[in-house]
PDB file of N, CA and C in Angstrom:
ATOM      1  N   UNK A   1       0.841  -1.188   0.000  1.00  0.00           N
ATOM      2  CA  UNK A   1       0.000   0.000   0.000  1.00  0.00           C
ATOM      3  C   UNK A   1       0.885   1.250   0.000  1.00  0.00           C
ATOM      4  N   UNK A   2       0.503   2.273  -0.297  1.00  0.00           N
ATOM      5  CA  UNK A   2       1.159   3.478  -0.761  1.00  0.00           C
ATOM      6  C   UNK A   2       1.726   4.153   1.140  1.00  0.00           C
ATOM      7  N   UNK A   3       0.544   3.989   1.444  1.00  0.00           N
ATOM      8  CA  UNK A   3       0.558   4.532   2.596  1.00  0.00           C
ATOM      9  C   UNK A   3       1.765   4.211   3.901  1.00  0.00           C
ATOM     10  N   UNK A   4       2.383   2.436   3.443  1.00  0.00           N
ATOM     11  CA  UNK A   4       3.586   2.490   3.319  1.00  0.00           C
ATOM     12  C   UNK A   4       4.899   3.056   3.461  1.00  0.00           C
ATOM     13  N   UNK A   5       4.795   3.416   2.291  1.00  0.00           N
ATOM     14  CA  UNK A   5       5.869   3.928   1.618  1.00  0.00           C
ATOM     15  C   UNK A   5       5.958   5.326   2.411  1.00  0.00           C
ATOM     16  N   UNK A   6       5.218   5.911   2.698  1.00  0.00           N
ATOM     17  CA  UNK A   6       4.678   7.565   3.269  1.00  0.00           C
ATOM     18  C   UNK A   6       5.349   7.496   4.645  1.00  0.00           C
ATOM     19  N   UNK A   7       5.247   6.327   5.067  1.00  0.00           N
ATOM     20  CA  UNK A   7       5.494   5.891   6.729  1.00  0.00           C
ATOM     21  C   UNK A   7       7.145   5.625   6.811  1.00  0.00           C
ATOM     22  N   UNK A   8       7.246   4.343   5.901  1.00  0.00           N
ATOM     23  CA  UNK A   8       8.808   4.488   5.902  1.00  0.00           C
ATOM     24  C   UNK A   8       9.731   5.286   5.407  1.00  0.00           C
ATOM     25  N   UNK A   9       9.291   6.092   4.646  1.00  0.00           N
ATOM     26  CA  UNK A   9       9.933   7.101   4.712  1.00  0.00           C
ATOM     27  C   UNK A   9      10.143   7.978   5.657  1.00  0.00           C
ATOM     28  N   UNK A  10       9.157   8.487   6.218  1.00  0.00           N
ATOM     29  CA  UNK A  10       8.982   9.724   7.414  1.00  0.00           C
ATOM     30  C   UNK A  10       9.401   9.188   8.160  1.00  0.00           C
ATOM     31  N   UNK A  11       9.713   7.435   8.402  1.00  0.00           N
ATOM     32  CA  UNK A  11      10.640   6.898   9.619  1.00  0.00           C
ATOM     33  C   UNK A  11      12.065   6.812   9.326  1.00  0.00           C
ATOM     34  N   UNK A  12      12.608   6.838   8.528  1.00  0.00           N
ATOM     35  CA  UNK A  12      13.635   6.987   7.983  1.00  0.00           C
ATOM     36  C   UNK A  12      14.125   8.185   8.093  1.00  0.00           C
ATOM     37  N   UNK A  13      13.545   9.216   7.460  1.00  0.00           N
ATOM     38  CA  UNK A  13      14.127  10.713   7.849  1.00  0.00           C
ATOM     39  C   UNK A  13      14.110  10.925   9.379  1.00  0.00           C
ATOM     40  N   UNK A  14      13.345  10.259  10.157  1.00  0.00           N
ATOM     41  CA  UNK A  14      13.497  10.670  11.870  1.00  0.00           C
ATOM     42  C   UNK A  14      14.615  10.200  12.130  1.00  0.00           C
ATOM     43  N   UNK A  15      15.136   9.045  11.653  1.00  0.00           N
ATOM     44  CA  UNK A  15      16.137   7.984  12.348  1.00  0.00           C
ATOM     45  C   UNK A  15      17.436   9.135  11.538  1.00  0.00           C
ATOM     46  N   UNK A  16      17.752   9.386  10.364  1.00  0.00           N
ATOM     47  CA  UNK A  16      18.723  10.081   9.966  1.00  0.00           C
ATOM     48  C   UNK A  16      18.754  11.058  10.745  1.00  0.00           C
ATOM     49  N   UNK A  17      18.226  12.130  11.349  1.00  0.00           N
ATOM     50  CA  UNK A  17      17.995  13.267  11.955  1.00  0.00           C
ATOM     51  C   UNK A  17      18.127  13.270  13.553  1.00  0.00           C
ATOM     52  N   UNK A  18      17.270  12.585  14.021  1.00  0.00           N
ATOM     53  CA  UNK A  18      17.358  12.783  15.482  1.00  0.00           C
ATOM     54  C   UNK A  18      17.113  11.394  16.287  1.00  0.00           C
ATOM     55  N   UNK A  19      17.919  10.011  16.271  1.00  0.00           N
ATOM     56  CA  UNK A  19      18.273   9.068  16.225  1.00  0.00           C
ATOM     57  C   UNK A  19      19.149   9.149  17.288  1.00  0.00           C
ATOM     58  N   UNK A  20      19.567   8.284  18.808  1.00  0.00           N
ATOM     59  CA  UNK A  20      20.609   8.202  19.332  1.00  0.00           C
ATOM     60  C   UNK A  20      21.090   7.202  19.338  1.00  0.00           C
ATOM     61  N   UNK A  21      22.644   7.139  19.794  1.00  0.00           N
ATOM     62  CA  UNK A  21      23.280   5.653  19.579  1.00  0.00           C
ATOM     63  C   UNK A  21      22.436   4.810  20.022  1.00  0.00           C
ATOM     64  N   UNK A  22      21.607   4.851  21.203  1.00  0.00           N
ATOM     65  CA  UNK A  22      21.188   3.616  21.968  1.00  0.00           C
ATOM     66  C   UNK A  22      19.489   3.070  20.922  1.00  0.00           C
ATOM     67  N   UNK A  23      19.532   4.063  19.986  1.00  0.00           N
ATOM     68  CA  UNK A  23      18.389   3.218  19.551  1.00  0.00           C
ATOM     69  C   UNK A  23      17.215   4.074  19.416  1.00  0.00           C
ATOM     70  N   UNK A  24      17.008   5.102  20.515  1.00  0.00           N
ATOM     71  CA  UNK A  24      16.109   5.765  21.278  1.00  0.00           C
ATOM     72  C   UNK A  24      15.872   7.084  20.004  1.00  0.00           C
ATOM     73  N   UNK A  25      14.949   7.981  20.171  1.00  0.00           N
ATOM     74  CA  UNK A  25      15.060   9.869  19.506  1.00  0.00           C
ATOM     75  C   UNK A  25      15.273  10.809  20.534  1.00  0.00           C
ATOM     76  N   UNK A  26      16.337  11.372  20.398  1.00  0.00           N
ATOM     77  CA  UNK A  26      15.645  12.811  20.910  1.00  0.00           C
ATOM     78  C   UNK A  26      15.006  13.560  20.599  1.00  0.00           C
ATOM     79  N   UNK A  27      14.380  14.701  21.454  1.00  0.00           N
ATOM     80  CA  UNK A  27      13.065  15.612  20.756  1.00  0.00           C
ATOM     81  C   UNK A  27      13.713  16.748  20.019  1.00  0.00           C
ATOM     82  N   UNK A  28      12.843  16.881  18.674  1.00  0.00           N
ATOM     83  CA  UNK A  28      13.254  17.531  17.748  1.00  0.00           C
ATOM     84  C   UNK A  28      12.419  19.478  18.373  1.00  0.00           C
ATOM     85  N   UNK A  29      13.121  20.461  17.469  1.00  0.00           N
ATOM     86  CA  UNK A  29      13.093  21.289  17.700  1.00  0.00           C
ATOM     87  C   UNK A  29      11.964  22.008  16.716  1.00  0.00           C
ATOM     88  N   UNK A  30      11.169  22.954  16.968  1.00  0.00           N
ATOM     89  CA  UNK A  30      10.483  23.624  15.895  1.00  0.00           C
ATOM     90  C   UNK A  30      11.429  23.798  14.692  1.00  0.00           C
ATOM     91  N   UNK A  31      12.938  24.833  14.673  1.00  0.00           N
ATOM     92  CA  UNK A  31      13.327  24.818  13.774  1.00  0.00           C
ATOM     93  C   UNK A  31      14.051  23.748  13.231  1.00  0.00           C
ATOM     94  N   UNK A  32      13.929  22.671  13.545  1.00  0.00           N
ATOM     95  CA  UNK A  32      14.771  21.581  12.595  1.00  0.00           C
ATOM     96  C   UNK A  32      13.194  20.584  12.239  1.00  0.00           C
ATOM     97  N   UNK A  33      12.361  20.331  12.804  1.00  0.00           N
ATOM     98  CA  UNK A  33      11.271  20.380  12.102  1.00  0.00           C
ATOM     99  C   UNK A  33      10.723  20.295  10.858  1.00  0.00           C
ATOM    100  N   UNK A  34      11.324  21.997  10.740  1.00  0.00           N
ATOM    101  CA  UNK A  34      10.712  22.614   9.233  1.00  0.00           C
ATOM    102  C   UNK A  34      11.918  22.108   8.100  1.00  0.00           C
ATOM    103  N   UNK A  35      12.592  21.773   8.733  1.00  0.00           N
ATOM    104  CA  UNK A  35      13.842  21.259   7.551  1.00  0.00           C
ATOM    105  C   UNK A  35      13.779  19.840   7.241  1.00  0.00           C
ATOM    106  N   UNK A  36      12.575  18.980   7.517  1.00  0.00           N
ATOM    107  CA  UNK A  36      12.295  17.798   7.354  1.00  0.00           C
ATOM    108  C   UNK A  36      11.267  17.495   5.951  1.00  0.00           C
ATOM    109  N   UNK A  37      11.772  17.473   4.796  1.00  0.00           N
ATOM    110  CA  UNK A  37      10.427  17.621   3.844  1.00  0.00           C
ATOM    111  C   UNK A  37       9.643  16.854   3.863  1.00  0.00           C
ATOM    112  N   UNK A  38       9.882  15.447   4.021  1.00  0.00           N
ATOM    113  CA  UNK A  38       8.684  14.175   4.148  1.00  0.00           C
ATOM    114  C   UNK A  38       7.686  14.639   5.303  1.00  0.00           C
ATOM    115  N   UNK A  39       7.947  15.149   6.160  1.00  0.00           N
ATOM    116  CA  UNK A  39       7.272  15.563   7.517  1.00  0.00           C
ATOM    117  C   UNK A  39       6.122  16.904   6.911  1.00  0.00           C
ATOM    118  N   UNK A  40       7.277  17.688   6.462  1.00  0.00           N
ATOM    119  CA  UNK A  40       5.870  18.802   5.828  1.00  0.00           C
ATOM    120  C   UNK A  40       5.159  18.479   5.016  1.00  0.00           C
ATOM    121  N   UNK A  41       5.821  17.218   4.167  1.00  0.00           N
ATOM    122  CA  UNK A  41       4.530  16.961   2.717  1.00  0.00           C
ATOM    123  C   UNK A  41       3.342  16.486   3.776  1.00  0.00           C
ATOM    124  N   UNK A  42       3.447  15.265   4.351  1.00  0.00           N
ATOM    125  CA  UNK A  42       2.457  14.662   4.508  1.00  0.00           C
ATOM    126  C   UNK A  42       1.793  15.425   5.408  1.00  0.00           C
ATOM    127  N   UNK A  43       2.470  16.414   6.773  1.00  0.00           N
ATOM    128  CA  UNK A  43       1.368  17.487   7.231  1.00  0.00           C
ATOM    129  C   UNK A  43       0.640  18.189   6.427  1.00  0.00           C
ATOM    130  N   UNK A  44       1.115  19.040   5.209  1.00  0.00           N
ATOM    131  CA  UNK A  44       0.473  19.709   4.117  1.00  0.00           C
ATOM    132  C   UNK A  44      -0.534  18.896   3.428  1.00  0.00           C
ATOM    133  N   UNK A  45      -0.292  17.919   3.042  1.00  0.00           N
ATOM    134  CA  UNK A  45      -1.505  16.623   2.305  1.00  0.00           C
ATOM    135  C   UNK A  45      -2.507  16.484   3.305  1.00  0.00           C
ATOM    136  N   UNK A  46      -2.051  16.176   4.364  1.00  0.00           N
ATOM    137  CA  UNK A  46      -3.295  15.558   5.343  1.00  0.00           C
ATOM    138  C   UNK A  46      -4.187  16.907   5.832  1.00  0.00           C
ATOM    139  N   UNK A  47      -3.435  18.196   5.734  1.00  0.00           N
ATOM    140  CA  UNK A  47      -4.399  19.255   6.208  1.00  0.00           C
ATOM    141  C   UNK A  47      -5.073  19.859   4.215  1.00  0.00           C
ATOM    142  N   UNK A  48      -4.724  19.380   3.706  1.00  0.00           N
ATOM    143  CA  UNK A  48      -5.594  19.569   2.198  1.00  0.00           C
ATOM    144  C   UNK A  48      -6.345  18.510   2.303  1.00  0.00           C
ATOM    145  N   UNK A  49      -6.559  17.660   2.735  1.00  0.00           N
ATOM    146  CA  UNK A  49      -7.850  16.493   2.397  1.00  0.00           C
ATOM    147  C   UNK A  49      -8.045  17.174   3.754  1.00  0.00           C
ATOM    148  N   UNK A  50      -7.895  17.228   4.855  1.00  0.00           N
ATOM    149  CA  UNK A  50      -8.691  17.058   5.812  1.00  0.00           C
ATOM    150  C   UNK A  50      -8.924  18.033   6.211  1.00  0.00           C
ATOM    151  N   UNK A  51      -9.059  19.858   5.780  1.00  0.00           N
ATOM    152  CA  UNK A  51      -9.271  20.949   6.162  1.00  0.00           C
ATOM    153  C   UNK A  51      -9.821  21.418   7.240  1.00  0.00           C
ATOM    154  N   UNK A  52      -8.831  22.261   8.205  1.00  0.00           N
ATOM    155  CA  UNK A  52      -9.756  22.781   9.839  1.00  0.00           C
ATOM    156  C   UNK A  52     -11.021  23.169   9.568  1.00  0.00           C
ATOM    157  N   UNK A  53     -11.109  24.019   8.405  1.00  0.00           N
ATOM    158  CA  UNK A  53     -12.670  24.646   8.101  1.00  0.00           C
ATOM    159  C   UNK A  53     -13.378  23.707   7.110  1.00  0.00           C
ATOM    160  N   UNK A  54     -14.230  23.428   8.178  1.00  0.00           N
ATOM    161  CA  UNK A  54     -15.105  22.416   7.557  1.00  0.00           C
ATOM    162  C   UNK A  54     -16.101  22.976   6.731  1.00  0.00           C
ATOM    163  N   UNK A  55     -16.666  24.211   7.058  1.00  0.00           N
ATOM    164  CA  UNK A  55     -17.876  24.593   6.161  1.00  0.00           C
ATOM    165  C   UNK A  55     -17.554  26.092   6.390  1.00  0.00           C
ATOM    166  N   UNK A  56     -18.110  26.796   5.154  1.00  0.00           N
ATOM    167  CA  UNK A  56     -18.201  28.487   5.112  1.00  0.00           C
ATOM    168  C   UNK A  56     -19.998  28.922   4.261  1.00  0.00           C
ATOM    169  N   UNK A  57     -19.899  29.658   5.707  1.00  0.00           N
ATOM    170  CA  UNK A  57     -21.391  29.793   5.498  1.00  0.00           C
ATOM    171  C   UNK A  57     -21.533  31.156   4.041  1.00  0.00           C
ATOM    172  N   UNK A  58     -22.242  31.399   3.407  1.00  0.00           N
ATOM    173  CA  UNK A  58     -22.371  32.269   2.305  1.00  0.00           C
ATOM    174  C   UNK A  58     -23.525  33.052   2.685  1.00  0.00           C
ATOM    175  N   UNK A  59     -23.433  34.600   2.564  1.00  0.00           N
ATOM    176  CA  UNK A  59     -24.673  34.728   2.652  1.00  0.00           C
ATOM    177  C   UNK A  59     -25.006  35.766   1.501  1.00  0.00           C
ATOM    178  N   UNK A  60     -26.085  35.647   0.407  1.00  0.00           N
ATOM    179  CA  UNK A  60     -26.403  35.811  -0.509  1.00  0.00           C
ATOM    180  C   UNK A  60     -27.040  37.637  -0.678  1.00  0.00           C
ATOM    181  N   UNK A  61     -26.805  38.320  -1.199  1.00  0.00           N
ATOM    182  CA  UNK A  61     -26.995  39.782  -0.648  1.00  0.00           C
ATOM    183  C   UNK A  61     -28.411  40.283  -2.270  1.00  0.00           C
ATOM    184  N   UNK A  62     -28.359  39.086  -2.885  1.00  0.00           N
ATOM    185  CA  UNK A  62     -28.990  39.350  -4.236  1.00  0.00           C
ATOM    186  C   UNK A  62     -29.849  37.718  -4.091  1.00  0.00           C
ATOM    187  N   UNK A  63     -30.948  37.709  -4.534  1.00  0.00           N
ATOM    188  CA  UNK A  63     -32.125  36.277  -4.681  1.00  0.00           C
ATOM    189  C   UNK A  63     -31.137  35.876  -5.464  1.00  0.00           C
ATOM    190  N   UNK A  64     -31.287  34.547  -5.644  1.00  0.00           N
ATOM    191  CA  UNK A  64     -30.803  33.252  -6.747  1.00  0.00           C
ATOM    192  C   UNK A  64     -31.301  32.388  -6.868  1.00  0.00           C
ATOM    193  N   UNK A  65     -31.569  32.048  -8.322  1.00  0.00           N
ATOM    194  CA  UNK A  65     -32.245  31.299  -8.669  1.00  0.00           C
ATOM    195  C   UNK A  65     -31.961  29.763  -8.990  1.00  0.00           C
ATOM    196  N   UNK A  66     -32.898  28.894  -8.573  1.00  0.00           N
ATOM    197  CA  UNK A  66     -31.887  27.359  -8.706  1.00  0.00           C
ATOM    198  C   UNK A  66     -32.394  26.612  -9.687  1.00  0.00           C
ATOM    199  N   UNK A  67     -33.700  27.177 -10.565  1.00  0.00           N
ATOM    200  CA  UNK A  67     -34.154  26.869 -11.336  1.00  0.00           C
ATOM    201  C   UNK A  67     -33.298  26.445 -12.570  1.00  0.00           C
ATOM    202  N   UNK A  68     -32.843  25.223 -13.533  1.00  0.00           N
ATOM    203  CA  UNK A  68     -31.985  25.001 -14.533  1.00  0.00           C
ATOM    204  C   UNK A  68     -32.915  24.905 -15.835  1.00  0.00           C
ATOM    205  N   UNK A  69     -34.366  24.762 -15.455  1.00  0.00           N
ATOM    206  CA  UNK A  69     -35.148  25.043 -16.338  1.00  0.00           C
ATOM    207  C   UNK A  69     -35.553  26.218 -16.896  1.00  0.00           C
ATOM    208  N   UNK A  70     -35.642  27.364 -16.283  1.00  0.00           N
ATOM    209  CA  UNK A  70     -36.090  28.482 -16.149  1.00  0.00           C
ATOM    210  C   UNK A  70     -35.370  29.361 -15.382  1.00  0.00           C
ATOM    211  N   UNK A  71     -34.027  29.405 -15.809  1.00  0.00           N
ATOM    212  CA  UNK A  71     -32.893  30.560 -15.564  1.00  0.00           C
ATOM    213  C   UNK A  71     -33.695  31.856 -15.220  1.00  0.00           C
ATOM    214  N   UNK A  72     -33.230  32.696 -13.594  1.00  0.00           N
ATOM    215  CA  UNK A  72     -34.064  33.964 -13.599  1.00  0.00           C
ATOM    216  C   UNK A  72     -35.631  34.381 -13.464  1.00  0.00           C
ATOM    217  N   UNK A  73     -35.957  32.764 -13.066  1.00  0.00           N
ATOM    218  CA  UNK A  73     -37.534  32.755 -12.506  1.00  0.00           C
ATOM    219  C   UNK A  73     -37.259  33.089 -10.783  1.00  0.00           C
ATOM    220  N   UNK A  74     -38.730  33.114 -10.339  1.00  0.00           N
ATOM    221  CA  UNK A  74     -39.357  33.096  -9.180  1.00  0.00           C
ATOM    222  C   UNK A  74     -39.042  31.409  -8.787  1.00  0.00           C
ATOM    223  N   UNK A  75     -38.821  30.620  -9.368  1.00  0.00           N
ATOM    224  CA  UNK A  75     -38.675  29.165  -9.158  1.00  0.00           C
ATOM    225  C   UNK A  75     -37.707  29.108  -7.779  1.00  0.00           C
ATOM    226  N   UNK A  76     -37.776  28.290  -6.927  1.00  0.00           N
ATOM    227  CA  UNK A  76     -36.995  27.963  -5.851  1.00  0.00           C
ATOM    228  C   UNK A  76     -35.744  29.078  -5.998  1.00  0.00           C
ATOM    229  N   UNK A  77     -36.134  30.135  -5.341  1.00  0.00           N
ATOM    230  CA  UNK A  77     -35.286  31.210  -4.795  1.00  0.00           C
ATOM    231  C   UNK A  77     -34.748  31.263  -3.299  1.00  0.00           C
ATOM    232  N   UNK A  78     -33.865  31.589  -3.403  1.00  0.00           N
ATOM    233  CA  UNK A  78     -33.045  31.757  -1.409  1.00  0.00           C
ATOM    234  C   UNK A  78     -32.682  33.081  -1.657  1.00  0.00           C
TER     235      UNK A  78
END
């Protein structure tokens, strides 16, 4: 599976980066973080499919019409 590949990688770049002899990580820093690209893709991907804003309300300042039969009727207006 792809998803995989996404994982071992991003485990791989941890272990190159902040890896100690005994096996263990130490904790990484905000700025070394951002210097991890596998780490930002998949944060950036997962916040594009999975967006904080879930909905944006619209609010219409002119009627509209939903009519596809009759473009510009009285037909089901909001």
């Amino acid at each position: 599976m792809v998803h995989h590949l996404f994982s071992d990688a991003l485990y791989e770049e941890q272990v190159k980066h902040f890896s100690n002899p005994d096996g263990t990580f130490r904790s990484m820093t905000y700025e070394e973080m951002k210097e991890l690209p596998v780490l930002d893709g998949i944060i950036r991907e997962t916040l594009r499919i999975h967006s904080p804003i879930h909905t944006i309300m619209v609010r219409l300042l002119i009627p509209l019409s939903l009519s596809a039969s009759h473009p510009g009727t009285a037909h089901s207006r909001i």
